[in-house]
C-alpha atoms as a PDB file:
ATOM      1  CA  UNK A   1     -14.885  12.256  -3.007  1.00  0.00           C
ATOM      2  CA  UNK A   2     -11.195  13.012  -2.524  1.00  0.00           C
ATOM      3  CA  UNK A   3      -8.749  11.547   0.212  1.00  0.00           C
ATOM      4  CA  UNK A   4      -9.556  14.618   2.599  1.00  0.00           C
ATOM      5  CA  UNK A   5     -12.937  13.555   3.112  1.00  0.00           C
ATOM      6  CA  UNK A   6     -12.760  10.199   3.179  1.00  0.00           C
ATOM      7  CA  UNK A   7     -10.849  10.138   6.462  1.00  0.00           C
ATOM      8  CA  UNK A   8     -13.859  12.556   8.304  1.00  0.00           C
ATOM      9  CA  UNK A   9     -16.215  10.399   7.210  1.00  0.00           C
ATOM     10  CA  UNK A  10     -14.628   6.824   8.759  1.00  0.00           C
ATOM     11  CA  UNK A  11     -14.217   5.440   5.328  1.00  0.00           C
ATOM     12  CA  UNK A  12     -10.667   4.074   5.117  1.00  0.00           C
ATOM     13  CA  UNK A  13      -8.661   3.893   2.240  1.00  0.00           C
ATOM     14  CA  UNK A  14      -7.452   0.861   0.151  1.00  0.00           C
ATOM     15  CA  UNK A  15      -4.135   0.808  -0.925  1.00  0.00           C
ATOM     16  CA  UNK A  16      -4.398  -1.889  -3.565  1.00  0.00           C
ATOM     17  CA  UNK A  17      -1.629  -3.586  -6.167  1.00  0.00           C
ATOM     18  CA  UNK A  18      -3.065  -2.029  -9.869  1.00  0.00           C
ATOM     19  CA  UNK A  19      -1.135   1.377  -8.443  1.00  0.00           C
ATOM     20  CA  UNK A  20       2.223  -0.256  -8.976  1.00  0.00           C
ATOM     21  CA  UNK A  21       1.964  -2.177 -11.961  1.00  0.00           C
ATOM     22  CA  UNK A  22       3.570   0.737 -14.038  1.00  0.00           C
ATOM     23  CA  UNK A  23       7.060  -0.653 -12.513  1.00  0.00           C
ATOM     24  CA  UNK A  24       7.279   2.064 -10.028  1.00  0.00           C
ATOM     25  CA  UNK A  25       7.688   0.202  -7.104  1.00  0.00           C
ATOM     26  CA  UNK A  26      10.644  -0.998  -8.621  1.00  0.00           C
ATOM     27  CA  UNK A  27      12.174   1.862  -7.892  1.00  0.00           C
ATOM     28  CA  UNK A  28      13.941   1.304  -4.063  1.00  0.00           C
ATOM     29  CA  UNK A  29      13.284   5.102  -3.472  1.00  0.00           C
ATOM     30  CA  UNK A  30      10.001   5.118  -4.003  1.00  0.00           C
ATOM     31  CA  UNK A  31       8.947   1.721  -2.723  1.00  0.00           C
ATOM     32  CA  UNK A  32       9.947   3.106   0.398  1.00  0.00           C
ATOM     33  CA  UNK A  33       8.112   6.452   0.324  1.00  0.00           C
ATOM     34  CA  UNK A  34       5.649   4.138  -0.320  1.00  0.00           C
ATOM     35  CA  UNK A  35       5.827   2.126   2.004  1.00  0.00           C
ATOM     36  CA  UNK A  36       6.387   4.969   5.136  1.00  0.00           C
ATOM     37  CA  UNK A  37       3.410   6.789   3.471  1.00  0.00           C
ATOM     38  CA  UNK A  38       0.551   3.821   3.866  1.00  0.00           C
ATOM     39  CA  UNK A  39       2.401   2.581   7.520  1.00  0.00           C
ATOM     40  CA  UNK A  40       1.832   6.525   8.993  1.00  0.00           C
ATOM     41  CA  UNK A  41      -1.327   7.624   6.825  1.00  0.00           C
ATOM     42  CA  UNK A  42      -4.342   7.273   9.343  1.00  0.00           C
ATOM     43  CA  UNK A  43      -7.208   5.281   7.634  1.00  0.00           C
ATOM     44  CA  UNK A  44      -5.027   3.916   5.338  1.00  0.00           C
ATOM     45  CA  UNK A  45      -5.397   0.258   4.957  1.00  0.00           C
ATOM     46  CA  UNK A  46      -2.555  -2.120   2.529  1.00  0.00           C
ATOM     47  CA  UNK A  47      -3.376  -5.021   1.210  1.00  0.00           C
ATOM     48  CA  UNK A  48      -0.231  -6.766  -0.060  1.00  0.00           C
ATOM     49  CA  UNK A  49      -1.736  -9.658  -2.621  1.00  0.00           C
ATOM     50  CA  UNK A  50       0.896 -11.764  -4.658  1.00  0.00           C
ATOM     51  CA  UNK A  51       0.994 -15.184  -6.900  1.00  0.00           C
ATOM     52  CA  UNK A  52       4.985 -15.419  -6.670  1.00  0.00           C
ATOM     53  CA  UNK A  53       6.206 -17.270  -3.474  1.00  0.00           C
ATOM     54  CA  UNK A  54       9.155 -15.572  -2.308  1.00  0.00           C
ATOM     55  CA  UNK A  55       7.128 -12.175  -2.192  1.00  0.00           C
ATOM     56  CA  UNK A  56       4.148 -14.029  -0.344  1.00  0.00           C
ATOM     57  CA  UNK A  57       6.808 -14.764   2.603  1.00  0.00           C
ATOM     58  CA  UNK A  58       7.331 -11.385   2.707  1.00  0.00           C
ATOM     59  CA  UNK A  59       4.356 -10.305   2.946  1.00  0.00           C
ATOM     60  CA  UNK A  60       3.796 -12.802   5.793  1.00  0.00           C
ATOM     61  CA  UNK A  61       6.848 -11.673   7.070  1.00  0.00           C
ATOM     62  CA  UNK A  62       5.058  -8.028   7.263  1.00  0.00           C
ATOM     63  CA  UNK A  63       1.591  -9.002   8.840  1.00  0.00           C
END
């Protein structure tokens, strides 16, 4: 099952951290693409998950 037929069917999509452990997301640019992509991508759910405390208040800060 690919992302086009996931949305059809009412499953949404996880966006989970393991995608951005390859230091990508340190990249400004394309945390931001990032970023735009999950906030406008119907069925498209993130689920920001840290241990470190000053990313956990933003994440908070996000919610």
């Amino acid at each position: 099952m690919t992302i086009r037929h996931i949305g059809p069917a009412g499953i949404p999509l996880e966006a989970d951290a393991p995608l951005a452990q390859v230091k990508v997301m340190d990249a400004p640019v394309l945390a931001e693409i990032a970023e735009v992509w999950l906030l406008h991508e119907p069925g498209t759910v993130a689920l920001p998950r840290t241990t470190r405390v000053l990313r956990l208040a933003g994440n908070l800060a996000g919610a």
